[in-house]
N, C-alpha and C. Protein backbone atom coordinates (compact mmCIF):
# COMPACT_ATOMS: atom_id res chain seq x y z
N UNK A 1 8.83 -349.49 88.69
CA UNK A 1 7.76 -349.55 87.71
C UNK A 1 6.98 -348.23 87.78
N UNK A 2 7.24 -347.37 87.10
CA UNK A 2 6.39 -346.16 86.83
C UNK A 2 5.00 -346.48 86.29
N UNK A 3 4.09 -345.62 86.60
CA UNK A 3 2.63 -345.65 86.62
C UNK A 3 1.85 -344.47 86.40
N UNK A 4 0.97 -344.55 86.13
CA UNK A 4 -0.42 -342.61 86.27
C UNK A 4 -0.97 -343.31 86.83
N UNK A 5 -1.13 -342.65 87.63
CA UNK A 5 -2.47 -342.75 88.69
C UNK A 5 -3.72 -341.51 88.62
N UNK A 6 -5.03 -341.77 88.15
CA UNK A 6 -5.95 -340.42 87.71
C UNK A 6 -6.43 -340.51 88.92
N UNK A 7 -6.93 -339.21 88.83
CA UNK A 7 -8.09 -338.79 89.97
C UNK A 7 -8.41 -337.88 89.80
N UNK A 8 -9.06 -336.89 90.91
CA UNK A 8 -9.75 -335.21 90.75
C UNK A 8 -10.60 -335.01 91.88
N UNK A 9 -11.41 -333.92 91.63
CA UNK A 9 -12.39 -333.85 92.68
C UNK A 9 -14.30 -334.54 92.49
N UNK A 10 -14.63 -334.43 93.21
CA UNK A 10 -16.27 -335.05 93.14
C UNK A 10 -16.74 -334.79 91.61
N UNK A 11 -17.09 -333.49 91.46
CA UNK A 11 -17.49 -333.31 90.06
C UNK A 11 -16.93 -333.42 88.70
N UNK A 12 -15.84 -333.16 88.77
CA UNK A 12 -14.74 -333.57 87.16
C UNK A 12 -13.97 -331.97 87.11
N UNK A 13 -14.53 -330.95 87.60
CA UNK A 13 -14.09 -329.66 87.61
C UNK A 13 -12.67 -329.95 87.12
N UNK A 14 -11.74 -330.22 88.59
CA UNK A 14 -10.57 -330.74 88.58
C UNK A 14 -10.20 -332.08 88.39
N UNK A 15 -8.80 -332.20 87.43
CA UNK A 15 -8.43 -333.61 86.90
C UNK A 15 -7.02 -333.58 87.47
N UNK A 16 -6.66 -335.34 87.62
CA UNK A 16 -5.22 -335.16 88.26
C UNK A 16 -4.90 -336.56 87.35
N UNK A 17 -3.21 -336.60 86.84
CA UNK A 17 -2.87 -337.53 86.10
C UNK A 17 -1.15 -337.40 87.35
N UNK A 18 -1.42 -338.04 88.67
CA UNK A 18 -0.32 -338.48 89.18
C UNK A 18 0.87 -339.46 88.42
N UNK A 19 2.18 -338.76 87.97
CA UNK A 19 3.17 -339.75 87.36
C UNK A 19 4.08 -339.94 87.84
N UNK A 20 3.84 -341.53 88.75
CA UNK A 20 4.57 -342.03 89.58
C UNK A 20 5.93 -342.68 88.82
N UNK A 21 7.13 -342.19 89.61
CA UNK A 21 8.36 -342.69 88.98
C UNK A 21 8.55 -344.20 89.19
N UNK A 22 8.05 -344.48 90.24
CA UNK A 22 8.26 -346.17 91.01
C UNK A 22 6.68 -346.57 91.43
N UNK A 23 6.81 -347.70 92.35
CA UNK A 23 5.77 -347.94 93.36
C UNK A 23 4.88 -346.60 94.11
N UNK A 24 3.88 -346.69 93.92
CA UNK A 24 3.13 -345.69 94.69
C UNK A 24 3.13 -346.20 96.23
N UNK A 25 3.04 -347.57 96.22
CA UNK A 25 3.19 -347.80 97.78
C UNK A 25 3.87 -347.51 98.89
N UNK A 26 5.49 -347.26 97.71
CA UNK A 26 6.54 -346.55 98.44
C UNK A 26 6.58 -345.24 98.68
N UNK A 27 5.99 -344.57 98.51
CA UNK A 27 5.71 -343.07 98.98
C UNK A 27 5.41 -342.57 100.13
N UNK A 28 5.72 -342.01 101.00
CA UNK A 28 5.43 -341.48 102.37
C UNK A 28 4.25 -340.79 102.04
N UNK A 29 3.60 -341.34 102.93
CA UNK A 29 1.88 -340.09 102.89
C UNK A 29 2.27 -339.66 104.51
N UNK A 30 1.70 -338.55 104.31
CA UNK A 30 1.52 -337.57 105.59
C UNK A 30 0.48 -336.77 105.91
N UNK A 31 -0.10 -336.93 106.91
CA UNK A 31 -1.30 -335.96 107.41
C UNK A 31 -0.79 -334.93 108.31
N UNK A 32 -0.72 -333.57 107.56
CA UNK A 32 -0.34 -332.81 107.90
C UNK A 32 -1.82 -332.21 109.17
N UNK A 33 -0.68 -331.54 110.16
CA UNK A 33 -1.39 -331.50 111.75
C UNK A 33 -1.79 -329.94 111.78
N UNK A 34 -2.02 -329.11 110.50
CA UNK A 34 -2.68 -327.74 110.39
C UNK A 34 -3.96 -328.33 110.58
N UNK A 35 -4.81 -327.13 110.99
CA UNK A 35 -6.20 -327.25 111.11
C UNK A 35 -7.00 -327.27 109.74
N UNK A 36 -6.42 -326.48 109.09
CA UNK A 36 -6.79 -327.13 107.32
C UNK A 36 -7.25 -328.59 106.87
N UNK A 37 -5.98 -329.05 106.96
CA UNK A 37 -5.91 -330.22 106.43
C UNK A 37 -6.46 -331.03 107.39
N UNK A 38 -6.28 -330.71 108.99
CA UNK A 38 -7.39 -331.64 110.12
C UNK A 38 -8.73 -332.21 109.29
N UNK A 39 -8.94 -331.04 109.57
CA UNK A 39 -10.70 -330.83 109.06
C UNK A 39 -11.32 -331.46 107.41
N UNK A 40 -10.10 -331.39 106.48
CA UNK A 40 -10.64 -331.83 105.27
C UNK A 40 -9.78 -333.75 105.52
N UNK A 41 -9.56 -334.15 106.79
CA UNK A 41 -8.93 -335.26 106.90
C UNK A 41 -7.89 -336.02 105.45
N UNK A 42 -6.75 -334.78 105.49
CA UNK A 42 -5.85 -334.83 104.24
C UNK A 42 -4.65 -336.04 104.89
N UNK A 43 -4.62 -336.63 103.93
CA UNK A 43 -3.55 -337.54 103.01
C UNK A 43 -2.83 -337.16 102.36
N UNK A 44 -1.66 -336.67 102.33
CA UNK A 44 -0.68 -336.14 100.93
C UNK A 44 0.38 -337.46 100.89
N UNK A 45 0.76 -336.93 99.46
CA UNK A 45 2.19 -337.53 99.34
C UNK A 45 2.56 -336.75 97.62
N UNK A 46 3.90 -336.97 97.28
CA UNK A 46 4.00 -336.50 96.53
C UNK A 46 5.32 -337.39 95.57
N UNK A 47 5.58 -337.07 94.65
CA UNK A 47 7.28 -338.24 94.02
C UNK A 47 7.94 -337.29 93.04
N UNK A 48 9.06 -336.70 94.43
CA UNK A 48 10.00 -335.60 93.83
C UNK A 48 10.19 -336.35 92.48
N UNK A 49 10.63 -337.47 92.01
CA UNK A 49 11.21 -337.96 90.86
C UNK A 49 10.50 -337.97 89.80
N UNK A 50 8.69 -337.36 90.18
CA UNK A 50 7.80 -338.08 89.37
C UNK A 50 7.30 -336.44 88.96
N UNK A 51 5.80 -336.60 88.44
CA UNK A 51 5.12 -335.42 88.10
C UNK A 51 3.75 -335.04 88.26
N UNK A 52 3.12 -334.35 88.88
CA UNK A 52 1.86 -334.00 88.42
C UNK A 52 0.88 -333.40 87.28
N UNK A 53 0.22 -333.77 86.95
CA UNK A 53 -0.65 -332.96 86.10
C UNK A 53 -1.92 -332.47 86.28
N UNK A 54 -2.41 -331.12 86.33
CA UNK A 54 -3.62 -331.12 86.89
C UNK A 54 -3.95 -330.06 85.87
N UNK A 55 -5.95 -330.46 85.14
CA UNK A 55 -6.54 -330.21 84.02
C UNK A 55 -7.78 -329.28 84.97
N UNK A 56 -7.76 -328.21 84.31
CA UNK A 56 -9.02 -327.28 85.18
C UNK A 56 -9.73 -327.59 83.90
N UNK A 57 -11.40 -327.85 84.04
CA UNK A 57 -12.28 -327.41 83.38
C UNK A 57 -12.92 -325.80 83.18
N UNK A 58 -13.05 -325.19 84.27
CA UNK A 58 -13.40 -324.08 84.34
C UNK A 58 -12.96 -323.34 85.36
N UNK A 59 -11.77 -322.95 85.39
CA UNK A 59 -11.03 -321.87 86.19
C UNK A 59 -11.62 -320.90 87.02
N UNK A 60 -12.56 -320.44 86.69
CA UNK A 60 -13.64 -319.98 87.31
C UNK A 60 -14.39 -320.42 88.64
N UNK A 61 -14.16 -321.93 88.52
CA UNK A 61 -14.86 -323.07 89.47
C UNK A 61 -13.50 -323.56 90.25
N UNK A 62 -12.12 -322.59 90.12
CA UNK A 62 -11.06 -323.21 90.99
C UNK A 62 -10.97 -322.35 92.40
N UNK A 63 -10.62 -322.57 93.46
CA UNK A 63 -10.44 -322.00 94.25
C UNK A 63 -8.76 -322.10 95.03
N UNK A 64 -8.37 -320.70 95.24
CA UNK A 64 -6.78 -320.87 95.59
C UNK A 64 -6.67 -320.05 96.81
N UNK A 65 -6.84 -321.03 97.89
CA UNK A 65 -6.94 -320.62 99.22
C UNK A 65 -5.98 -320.28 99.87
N UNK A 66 -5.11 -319.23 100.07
CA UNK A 66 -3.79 -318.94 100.92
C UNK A 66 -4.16 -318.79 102.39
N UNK A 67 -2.96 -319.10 103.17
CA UNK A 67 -2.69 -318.97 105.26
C UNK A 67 -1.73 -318.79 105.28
N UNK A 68 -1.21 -318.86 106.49
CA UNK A 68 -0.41 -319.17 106.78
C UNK A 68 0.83 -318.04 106.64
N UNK A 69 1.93 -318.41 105.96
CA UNK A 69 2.80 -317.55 105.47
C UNK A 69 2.80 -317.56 104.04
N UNK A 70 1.38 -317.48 103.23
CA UNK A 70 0.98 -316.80 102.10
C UNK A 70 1.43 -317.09 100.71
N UNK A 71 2.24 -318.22 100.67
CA UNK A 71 3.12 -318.81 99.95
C UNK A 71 2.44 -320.19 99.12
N UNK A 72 1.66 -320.88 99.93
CA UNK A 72 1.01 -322.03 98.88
C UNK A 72 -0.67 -321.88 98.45
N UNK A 73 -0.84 -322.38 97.35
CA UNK A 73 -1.89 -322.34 97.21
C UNK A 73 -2.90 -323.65 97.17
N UNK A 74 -3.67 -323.70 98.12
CA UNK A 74 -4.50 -325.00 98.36
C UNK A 74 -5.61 -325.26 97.48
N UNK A 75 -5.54 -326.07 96.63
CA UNK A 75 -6.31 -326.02 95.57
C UNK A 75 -7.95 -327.04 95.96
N UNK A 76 -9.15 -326.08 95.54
CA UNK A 76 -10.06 -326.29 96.24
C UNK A 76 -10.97 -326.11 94.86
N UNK A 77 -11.96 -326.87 94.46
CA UNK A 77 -12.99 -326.82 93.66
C UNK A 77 -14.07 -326.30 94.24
N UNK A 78 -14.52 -324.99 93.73
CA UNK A 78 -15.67 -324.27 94.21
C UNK A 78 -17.48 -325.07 93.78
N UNK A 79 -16.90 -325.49 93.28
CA UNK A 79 -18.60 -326.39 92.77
C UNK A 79 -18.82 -327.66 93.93
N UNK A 80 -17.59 -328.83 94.34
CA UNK A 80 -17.81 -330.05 95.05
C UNK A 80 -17.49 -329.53 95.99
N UNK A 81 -16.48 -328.80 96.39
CA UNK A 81 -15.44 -328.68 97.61
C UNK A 81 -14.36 -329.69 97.79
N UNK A 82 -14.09 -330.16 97.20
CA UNK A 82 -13.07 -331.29 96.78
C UNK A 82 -11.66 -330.44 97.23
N UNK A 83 -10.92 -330.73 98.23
CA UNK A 83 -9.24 -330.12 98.15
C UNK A 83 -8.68 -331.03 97.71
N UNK A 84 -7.87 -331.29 96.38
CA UNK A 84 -7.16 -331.94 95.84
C UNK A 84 -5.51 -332.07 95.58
N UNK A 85 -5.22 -330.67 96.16
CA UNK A 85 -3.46 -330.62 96.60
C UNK A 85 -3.13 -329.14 96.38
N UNK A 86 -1.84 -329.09 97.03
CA UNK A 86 -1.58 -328.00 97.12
C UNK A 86 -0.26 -327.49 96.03
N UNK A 87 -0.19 -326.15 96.01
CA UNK A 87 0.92 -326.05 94.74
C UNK A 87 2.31 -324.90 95.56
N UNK A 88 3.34 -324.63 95.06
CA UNK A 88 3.98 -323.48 95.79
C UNK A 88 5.18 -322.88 94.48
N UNK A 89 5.45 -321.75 94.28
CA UNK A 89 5.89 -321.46 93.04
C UNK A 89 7.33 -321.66 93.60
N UNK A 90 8.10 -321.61 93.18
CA UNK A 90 10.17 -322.10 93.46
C UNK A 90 10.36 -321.09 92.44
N UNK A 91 10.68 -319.83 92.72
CA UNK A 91 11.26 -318.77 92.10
C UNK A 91 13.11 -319.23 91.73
N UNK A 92 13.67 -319.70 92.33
CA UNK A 92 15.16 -319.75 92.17
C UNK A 92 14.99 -320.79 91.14
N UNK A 93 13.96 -322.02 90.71
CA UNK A 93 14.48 -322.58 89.63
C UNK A 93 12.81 -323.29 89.29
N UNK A 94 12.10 -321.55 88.50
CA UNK A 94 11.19 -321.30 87.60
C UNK A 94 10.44 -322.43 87.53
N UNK A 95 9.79 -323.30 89.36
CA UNK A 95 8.87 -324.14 88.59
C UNK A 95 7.46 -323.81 89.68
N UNK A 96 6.73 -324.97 89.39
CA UNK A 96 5.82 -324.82 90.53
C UNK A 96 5.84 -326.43 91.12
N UNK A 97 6.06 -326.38 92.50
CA UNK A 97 6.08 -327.46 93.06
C UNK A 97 4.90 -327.98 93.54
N UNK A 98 3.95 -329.62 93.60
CA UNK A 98 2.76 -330.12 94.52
C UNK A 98 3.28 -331.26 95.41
N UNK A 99 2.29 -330.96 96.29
CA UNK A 99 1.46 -332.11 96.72
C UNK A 99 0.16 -332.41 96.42
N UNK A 100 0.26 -333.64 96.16
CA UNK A 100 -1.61 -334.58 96.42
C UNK A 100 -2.09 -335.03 97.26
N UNK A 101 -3.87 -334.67 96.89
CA UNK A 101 -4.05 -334.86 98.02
C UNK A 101 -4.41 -336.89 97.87
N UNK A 102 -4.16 -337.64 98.50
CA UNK A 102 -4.02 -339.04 98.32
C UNK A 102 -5.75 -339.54 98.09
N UNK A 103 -6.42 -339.19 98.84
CA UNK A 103 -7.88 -339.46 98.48
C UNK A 103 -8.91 -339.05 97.35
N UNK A 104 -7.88 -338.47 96.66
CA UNK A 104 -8.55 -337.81 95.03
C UNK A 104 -8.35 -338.53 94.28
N UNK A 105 -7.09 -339.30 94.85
CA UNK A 105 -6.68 -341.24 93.45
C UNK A 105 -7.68 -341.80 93.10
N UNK A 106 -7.93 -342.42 92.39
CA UNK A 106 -8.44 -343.51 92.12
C UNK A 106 -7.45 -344.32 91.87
N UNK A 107 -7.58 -345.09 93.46
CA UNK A 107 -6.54 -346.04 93.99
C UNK A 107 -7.40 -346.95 94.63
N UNK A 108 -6.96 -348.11 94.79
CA UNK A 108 -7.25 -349.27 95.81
C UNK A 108 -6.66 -348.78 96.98
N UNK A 109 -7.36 -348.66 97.82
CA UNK A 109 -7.08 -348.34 99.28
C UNK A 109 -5.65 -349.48 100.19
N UNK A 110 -5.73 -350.48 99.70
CA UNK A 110 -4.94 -351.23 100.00
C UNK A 110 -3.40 -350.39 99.59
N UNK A 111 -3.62 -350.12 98.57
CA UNK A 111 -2.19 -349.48 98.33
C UNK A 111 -1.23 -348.20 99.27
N UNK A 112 -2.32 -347.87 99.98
CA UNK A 112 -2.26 -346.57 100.63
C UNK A 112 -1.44 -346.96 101.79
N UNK A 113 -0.23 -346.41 102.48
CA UNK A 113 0.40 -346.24 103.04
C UNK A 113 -0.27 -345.98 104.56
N UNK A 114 -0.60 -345.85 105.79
CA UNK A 114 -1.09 -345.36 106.68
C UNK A 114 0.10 -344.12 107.14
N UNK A 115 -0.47 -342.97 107.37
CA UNK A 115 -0.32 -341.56 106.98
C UNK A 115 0.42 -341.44 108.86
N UNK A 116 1.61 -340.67 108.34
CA UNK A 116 2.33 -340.36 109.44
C UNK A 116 2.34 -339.01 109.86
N UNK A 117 1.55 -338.58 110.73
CA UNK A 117 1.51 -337.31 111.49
C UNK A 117 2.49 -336.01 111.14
N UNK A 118 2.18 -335.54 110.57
CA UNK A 118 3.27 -333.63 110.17
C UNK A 118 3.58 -332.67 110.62
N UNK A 119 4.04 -332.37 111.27
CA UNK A 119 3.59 -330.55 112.07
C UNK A 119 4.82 -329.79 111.55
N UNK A 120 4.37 -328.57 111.01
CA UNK A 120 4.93 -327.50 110.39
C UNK A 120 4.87 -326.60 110.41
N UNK A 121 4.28 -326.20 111.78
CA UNK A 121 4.41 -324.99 112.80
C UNK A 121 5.27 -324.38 112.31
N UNK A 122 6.23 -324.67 113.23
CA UNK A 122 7.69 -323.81 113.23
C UNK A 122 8.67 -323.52 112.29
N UNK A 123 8.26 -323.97 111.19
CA UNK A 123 8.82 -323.67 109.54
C UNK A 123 9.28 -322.42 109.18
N UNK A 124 9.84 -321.56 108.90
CA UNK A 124 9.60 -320.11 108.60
C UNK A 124 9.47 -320.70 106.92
N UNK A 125 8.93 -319.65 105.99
CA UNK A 125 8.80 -319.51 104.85
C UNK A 125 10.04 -320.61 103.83
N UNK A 126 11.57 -319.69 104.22
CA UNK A 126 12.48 -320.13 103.49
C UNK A 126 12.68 -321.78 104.18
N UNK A 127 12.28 -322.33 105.05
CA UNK A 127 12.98 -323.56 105.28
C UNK A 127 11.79 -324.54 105.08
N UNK A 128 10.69 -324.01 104.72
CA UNK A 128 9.29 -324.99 103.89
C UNK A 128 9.44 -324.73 102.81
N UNK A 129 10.21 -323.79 102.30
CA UNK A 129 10.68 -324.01 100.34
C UNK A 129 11.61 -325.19 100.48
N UNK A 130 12.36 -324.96 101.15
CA UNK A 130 13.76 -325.94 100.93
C UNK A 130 13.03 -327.26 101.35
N UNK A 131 12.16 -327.52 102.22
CA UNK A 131 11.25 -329.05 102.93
C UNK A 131 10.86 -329.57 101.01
N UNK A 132 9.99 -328.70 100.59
CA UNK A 132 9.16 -328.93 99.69
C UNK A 132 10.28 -329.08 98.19
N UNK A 133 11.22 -328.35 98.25
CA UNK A 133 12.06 -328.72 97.25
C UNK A 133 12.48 -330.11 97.14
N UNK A 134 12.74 -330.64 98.09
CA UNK A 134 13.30 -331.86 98.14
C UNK A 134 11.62 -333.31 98.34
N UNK A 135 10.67 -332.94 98.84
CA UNK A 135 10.38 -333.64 98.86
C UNK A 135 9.07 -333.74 97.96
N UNK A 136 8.59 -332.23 97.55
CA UNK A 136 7.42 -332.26 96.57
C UNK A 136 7.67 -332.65 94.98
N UNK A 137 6.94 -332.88 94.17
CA UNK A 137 6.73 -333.03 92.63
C UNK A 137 6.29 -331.71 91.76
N UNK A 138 6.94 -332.10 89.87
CA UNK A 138 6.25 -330.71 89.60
C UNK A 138 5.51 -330.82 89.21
N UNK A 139 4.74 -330.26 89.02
CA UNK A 139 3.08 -329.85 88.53
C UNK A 139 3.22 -328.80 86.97
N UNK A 140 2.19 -329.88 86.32
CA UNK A 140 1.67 -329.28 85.18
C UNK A 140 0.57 -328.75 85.16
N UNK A 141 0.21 -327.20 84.69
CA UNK A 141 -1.17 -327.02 84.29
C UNK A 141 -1.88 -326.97 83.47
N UNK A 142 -3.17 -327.04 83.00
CA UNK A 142 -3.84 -327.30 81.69
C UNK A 142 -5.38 -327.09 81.65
């Protein structure tokens, strides 16, 4: 049973129209074990099969935070501070891949999966494209 699931950040800045292919319940959420995502106590998940959509009001008010190995961009609303997911471009087949962040839904908490620990230390660049190919969604912008 496919679904949208909306959400965004505190203020409306950022909008998210999650398009779940199946059950959202069935989705692996993961709390990734960077100090990033520690600290903003992140939830992701994402549905290779499915899609994101995410609506900027004022681009101006977006923030695109790079680390790491310089490659994703953590999408951060400069007005709430809201991190709402992250994006990564897939040059070999012209798209841009996300994750969400799970607490930007407007979801019943019940639905939520309890979040299984991540570490992605030891990743080099090319083998967190290939992680994220297979397991991230694509993202629309607007």
């Amino acid at each position: 049973m496919a679904e949208i699931i909306n959400g965004g950040c505190h203020c409306g800045n950022l909008k998210l129209a999650f398009h779940a292919s199946g059950r959202f319940e069935d989705l692996p959420i993961r709390a990734c074990q960077c100090s990033f995502c520690r600290k903003h106590n992140v939830r992701a998940t994402a549905d290779p099969a499915g899609r994101l959509e995410i609506k900027v009001a004022d681009v101006g008010k977006l923030s695109r935070y790079r680390m790491g190995h310089g490659i994703t961009d953590f999408l951060v609303c400069r007005d709430c501070g809201v991190y709402i997911g992250a994006t990564m471009e897939d040059p070999e087949n012209d798209q841009t891949l996300a994750t969400c962040v799970v607490n930007t839904l407007e979801l019943d908490p019940t639905r939520i999966a309890d979040p299984v620990a991540a570490h992605y230390d030891e990743e080099t660049a090319g083998s967190r494209l290939e992680r994220r190919r297979e397991r991230w969604m694509k993202v629309d912008f607007s």
